[in-house]
N, C-alpha and C. Protein backbone atom coordinates (compact mmCIF):
# COMPACT_ATOMS: atom_id res chain seq x y z
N UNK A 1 -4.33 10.75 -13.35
CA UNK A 1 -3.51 9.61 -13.68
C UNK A 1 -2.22 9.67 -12.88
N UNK A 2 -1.62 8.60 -12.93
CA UNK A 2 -0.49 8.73 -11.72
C UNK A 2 1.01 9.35 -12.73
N UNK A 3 1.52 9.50 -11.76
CA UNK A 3 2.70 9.80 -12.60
C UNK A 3 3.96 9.28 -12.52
N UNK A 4 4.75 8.88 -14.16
CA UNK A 4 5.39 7.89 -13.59
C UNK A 4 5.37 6.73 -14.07
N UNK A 5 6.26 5.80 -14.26
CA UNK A 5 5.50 4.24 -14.61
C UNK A 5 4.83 3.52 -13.58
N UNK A 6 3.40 2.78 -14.25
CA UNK A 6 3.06 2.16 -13.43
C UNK A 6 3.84 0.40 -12.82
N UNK A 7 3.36 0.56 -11.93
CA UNK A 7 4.52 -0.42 -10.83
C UNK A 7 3.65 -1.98 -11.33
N UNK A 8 4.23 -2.98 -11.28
CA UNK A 8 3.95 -4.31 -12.26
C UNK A 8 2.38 -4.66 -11.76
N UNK A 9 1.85 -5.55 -12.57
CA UNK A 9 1.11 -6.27 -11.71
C UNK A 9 1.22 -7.01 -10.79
N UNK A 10 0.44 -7.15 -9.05
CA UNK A 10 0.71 -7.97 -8.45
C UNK A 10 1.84 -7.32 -6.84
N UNK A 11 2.37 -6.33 -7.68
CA UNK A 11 3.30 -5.55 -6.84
C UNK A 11 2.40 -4.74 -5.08
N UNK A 12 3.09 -4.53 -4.65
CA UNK A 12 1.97 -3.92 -3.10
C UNK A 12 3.02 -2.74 -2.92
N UNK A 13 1.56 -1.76 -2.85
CA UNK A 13 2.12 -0.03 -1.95
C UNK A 13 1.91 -0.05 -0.41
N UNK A 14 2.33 0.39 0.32
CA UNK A 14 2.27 1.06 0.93
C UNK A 14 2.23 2.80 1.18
N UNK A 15 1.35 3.48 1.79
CA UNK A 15 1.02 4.73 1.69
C UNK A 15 0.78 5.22 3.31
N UNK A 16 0.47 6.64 3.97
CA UNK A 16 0.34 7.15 4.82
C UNK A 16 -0.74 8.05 4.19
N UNK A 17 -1.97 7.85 4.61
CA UNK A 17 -3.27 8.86 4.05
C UNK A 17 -3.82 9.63 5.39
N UNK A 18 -4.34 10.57 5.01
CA UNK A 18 -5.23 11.72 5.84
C UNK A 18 -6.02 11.11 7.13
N UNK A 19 -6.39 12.51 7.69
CA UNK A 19 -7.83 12.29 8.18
C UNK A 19 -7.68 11.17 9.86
N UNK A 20 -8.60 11.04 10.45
CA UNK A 20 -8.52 10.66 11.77
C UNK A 20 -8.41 9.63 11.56
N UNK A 21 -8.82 8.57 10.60
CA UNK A 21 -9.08 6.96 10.77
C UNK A 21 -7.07 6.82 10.29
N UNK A 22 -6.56 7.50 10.00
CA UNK A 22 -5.59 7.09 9.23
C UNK A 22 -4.43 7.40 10.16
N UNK A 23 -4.57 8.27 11.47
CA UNK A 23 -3.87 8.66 12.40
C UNK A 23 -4.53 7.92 13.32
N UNK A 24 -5.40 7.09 13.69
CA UNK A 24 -5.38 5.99 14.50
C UNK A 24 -5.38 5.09 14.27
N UNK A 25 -5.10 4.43 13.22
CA UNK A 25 -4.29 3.43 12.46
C UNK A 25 -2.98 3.54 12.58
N UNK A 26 -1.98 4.18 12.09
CA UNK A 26 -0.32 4.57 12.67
C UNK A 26 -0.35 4.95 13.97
N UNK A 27 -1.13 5.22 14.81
CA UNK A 27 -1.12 5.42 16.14
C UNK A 27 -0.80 3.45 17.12
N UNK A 28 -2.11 3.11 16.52
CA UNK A 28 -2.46 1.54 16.80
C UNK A 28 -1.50 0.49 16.33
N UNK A 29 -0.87 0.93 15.24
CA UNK A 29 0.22 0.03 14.47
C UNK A 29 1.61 0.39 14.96
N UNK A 30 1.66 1.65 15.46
CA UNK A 30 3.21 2.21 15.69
C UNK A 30 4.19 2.13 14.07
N UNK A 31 3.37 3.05 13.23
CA UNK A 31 3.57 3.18 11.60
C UNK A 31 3.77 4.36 11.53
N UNK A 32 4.59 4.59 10.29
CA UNK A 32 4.51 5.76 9.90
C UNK A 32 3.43 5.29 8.43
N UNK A 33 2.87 4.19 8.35
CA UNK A 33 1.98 4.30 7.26
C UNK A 33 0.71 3.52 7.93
N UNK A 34 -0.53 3.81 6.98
CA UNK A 34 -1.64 3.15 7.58
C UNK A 34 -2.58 2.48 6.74
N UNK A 35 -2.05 2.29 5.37
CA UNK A 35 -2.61 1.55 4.18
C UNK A 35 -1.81 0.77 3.18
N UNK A 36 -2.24 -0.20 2.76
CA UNK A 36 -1.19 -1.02 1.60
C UNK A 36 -2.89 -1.36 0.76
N UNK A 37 -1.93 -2.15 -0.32
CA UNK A 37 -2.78 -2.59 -1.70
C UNK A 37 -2.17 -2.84 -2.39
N UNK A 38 -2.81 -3.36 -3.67
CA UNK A 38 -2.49 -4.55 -4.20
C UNK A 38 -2.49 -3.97 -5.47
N UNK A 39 -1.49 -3.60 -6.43
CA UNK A 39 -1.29 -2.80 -8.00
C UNK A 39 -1.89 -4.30 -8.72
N UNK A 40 -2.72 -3.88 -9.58
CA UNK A 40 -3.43 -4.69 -10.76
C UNK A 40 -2.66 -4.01 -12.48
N UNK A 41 -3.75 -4.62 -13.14
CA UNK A 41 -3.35 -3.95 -14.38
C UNK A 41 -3.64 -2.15 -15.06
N UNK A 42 -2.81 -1.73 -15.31
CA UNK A 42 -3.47 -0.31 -15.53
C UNK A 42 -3.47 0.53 -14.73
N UNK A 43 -2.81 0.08 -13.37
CA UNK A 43 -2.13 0.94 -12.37
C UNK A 43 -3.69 1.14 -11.18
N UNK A 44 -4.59 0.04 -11.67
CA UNK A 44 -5.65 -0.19 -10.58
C UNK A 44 -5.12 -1.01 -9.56
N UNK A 45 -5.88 -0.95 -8.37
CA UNK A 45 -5.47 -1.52 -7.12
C UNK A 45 -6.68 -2.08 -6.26
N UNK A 46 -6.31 -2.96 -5.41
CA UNK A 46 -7.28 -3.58 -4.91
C UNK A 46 -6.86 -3.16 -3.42
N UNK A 47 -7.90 -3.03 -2.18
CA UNK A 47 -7.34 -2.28 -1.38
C UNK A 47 -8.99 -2.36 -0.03
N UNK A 48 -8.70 -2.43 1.16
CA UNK A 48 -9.56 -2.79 2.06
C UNK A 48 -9.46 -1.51 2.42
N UNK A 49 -11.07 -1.20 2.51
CA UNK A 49 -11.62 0.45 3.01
C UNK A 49 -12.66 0.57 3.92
N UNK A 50 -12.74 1.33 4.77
CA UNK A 50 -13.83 0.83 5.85
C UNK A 50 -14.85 0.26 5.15
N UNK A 51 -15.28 0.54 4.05
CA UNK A 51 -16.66 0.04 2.96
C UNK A 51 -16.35 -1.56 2.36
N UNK A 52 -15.21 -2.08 3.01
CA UNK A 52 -15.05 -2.95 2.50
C UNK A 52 -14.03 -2.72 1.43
N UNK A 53 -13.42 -4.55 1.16
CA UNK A 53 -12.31 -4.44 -0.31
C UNK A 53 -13.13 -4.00 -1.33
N UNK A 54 -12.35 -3.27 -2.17
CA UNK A 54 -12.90 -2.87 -3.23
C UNK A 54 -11.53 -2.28 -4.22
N UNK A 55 -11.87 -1.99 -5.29
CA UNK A 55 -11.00 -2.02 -6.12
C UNK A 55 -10.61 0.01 -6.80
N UNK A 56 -9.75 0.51 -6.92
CA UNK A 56 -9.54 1.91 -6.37
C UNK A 56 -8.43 1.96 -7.61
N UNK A 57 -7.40 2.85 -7.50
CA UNK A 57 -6.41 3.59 -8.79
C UNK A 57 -5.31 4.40 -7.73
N UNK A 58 -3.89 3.48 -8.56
CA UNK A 58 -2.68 4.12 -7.83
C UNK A 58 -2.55 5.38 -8.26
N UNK A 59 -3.04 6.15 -8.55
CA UNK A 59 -3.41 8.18 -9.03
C UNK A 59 -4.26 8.67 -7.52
N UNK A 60 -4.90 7.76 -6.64
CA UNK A 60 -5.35 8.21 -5.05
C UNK A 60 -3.77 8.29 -3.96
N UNK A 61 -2.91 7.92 -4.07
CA UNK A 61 -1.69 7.47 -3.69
C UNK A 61 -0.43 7.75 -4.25
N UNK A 62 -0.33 9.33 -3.98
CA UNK A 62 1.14 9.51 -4.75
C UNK A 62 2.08 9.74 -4.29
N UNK A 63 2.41 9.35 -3.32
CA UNK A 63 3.44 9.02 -2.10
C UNK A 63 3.64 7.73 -1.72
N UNK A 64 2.78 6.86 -2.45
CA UNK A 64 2.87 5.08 -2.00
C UNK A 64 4.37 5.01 -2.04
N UNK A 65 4.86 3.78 -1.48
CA UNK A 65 5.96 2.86 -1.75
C UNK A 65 5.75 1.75 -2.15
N UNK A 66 6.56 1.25 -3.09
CA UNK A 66 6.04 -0.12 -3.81
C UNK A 66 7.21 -0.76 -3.51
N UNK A 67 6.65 -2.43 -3.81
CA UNK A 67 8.25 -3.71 -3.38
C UNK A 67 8.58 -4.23 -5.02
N UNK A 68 9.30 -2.76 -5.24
CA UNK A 68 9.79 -3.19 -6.74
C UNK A 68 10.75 -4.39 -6.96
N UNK A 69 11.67 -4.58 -5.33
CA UNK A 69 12.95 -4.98 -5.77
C UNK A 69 12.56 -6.28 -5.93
N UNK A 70 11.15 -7.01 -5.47
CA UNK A 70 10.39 -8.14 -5.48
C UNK A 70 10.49 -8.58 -6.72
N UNK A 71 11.40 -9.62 -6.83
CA UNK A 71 11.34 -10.45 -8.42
C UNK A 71 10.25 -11.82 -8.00
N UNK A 72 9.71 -11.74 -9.23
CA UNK A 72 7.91 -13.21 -8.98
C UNK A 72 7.90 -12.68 -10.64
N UNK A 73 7.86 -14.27 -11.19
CA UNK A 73 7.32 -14.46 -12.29
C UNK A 73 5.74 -13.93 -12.59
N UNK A 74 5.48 -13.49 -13.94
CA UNK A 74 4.70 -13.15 -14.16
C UNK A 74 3.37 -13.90 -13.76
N UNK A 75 3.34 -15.16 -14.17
CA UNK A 75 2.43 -16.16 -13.11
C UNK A 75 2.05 -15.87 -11.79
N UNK A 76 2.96 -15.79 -11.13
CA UNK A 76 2.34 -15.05 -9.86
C UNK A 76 2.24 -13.90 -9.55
N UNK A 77 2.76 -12.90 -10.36
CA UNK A 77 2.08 -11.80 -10.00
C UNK A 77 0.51 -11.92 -10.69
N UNK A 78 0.32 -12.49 -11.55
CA UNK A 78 -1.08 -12.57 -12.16
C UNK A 78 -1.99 -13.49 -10.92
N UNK A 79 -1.05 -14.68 -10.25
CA UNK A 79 -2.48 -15.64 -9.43
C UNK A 79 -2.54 -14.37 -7.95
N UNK A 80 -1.63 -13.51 -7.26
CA UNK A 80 -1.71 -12.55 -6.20
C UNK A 80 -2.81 -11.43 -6.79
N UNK A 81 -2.59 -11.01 -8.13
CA UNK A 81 -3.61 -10.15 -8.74
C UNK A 81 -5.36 -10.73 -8.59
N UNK A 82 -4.94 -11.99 -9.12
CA UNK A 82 -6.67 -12.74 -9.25
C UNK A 82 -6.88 -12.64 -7.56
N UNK A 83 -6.37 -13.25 -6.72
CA UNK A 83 -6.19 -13.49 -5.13
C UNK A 83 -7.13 -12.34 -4.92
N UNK A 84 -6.44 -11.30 -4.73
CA UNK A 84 -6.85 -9.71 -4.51
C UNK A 84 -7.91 -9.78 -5.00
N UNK A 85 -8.65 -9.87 -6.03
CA UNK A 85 -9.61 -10.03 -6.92
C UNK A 85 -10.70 -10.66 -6.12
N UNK A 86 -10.45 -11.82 -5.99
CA UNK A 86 -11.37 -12.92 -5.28
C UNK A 86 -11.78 -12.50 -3.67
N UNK A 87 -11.16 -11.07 -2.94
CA UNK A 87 -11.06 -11.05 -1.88
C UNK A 87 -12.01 -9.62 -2.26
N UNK A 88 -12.43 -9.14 -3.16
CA UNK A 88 -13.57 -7.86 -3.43
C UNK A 88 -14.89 -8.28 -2.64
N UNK A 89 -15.05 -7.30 -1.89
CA UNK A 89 -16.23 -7.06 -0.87
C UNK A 89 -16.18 -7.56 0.37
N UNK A 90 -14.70 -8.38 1.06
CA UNK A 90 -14.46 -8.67 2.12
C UNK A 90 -14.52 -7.40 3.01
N UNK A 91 -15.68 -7.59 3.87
CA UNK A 91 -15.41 -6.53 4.84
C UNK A 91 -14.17 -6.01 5.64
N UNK A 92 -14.25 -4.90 6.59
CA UNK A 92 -13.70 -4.07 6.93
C UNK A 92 -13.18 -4.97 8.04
N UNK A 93 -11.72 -4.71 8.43
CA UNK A 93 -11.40 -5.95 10.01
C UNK A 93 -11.08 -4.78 11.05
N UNK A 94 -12.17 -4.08 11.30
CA UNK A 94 -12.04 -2.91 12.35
C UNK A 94 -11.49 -3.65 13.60
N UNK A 95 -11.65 -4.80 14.18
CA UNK A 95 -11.25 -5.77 15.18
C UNK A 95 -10.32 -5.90 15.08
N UNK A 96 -9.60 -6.46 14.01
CA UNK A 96 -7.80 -6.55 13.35
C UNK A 96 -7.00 -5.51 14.22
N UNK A 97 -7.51 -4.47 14.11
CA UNK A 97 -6.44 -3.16 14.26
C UNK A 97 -6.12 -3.58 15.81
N UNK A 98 -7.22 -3.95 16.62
CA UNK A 98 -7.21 -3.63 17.80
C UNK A 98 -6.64 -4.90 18.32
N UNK A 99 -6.62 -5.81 17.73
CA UNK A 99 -6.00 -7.26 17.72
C UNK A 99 -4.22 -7.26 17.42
N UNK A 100 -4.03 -6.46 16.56
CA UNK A 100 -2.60 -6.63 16.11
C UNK A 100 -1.83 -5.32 16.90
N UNK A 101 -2.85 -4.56 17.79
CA UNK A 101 -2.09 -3.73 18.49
C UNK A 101 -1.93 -4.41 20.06
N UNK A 102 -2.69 -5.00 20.03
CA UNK A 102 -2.26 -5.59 21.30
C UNK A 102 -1.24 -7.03 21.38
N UNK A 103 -1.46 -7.21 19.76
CA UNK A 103 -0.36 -8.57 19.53
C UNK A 103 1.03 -8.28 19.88
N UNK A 104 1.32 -6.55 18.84
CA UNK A 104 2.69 -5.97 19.24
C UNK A 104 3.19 -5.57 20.60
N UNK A 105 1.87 -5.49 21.95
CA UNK A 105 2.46 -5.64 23.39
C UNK A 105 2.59 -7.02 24.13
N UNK A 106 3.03 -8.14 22.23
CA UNK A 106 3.22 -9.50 23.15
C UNK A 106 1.78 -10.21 23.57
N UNK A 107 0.95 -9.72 23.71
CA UNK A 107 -0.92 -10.39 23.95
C UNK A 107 -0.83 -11.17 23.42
N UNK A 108 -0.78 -12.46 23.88
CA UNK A 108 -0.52 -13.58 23.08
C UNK A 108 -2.40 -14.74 23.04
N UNK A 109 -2.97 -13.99 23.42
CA UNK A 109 -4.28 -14.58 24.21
C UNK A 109 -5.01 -15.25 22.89
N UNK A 110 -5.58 -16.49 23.23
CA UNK A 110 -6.33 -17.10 22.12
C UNK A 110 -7.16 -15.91 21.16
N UNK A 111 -7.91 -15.58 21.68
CA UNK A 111 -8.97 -14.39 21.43
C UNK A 111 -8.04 -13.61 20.40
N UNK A 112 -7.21 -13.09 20.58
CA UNK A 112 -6.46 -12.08 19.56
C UNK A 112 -5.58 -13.01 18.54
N UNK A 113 -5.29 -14.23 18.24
CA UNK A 113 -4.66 -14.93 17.50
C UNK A 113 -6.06 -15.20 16.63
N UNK A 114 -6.54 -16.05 17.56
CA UNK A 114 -7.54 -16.27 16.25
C UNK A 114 -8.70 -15.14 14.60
N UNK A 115 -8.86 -14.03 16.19
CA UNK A 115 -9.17 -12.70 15.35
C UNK A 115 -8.06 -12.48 14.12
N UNK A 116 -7.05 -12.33 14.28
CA UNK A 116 -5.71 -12.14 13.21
C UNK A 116 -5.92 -13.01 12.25
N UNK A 117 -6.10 -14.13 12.44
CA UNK A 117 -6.44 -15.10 11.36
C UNK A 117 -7.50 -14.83 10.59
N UNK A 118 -8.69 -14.93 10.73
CA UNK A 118 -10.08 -15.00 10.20
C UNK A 118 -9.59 -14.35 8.87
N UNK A 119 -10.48 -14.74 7.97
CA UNK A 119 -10.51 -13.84 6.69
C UNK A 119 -11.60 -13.39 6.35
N UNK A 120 -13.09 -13.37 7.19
CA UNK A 120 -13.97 -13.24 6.56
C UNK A 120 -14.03 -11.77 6.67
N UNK A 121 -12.56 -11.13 7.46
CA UNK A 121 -12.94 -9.58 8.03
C UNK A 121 -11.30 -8.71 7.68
N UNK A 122 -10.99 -8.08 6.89
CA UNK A 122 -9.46 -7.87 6.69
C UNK A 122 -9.30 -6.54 6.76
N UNK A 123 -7.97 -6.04 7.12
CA UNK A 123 -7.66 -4.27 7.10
C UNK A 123 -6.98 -4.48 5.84
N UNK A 124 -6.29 -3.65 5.48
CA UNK A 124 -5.55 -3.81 4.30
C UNK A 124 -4.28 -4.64 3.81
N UNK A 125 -3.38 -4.00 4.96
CA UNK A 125 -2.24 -5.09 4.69
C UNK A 125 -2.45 -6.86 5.21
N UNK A 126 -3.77 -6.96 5.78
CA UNK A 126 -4.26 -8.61 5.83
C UNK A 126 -4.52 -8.88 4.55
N UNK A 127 -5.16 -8.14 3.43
CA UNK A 127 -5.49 -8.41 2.41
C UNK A 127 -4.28 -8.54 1.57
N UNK A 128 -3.01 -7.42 1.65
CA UNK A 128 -2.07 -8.14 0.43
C UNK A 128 -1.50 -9.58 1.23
N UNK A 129 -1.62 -9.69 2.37
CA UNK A 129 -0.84 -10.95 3.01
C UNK A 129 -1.16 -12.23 2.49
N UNK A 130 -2.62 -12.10 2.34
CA UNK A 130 -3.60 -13.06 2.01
C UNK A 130 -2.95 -13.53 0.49
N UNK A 131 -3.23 -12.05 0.23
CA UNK A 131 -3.03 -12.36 -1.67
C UNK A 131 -2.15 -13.00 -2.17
N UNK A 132 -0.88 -12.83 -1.26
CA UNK A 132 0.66 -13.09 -1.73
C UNK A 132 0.70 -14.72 -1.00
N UNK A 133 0.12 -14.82 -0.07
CA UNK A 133 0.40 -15.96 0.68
C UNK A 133 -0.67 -17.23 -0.28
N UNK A 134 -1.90 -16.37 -0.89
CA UNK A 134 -2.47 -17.59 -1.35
C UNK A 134 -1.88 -17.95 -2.55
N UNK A 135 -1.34 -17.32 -3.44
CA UNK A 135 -0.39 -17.20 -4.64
C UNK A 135 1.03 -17.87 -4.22
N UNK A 136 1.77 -18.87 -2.75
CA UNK A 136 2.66 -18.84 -2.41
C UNK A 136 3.85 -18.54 -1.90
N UNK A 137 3.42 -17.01 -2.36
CA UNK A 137 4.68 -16.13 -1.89
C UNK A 137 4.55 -15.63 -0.38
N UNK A 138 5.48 -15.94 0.38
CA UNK A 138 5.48 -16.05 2.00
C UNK A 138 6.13 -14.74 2.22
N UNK A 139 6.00 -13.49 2.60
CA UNK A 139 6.29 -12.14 2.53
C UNK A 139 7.56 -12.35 3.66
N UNK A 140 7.01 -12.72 5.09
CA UNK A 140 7.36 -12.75 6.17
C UNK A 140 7.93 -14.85 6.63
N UNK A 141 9.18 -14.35 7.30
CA UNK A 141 9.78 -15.82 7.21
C UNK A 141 10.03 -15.98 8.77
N UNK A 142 9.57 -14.99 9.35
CA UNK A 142 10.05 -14.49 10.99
C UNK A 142 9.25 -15.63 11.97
N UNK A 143 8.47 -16.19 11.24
CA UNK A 143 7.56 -17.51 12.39
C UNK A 143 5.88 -16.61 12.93
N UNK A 144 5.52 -15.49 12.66
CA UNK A 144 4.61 -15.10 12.32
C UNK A 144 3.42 -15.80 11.91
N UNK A 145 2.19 -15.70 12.74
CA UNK A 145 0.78 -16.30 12.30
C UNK A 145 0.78 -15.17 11.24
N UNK A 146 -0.22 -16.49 10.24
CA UNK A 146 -0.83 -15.41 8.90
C UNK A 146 -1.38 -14.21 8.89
N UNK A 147 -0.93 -13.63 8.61
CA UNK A 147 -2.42 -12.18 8.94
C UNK A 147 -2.14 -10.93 9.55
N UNK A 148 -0.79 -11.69 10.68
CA UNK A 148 -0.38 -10.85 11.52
C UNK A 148 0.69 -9.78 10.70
N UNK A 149 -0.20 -8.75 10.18
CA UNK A 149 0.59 -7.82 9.70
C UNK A 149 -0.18 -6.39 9.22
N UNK A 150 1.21 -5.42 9.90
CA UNK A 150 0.24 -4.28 9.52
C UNK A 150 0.83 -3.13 8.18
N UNK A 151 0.48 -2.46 8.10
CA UNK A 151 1.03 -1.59 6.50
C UNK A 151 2.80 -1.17 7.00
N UNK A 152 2.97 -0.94 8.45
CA UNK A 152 4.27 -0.68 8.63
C UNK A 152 5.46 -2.11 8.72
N UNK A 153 4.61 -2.85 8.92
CA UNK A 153 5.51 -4.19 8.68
C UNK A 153 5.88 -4.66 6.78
N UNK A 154 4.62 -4.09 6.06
CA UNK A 154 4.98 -4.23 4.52
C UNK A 154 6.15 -3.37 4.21
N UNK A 155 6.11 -1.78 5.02
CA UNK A 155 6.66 -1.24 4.64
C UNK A 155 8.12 -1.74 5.18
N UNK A 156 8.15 -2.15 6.34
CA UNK A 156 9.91 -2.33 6.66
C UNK A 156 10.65 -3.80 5.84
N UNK A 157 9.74 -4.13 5.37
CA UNK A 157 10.28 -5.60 4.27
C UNK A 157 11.05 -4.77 2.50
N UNK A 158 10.29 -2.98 2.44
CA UNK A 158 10.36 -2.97 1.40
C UNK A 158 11.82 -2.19 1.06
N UNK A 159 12.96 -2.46 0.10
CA UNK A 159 14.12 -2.20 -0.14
C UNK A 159 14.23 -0.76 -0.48
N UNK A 160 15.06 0.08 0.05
CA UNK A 160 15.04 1.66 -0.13
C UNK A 160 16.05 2.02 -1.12
């Protein structure tokens, strides 16, 4: 179990996890993190894994950072929660990574905009983008296509 209070519903971590896929992810992103997700009720989380979205427990993540200082009525943290919800079994956007790393050298090429967009294929922090953006809440105000975002961009929005 995690320790600690759990962080609201609706709220998003960011984390830095193990292992090779997770060091060429912060490699590709230029992050010091390489995963975000989406806190539900009960301190469950919704969260894109190479296996696809699927739904996981903030007790895997005990180093996350969360966007506490984020005030959203309970309403929307509940319609970003359902969002997340509705986005279970969206595959893996292994393409994303390689799309939003070449976005950050400026690649402005049809081919990599449109990839960023798609939803039928998401990494993780596409998935809280999604969630928050379909719920209204616009994370990013910078003029940014949808999508275009990686776990180190959640993380530099979040208040220290």
């Amino acid at each position: 179990m995690a320790k600690g209070p759990v962080p609201p519903v609706g709220t998003y971590g960011v984390t830095a996890t193990g292992g090779i896929a997770g060091w060429w992810i912060r490699l590709g992103t230029f992050s010091r993190y390489n995963h975000a997700f989406v806190v539900g009720h009960g301190g469950l989380i919704i969260e894109a894994t190479p296996h696809g979205a699927k739904y996981g427990h903030i007790s895997m993540y005990p180093k996350a950072r969360y966007n506490l200082h984020t005030s959203l009525p309970d309403d929307t943290r509940e319609r970003i929660w359902s969002n997340a919800q509705a986005l279970l079994g969206t595959k893996y956007g292994w393409l994303d990574l390689f799309a939003l790393s070449l976005k950050f050298f400026g690649l402005r090429w049809e081919w990599v905009e449109n990839r960023i967009q798609r939803q039928d294929r998401l990494i993780c922090s596409q998935l809280v983008d999604l969630a928050y953006e379909r719920a209204g809440v616009h994370l990013f105000d910078d003029g940014r296509l949808s999508q275009n975002v990686t776990p180190g961009d959640l993380a530099d929005i979040l208040a220290d």
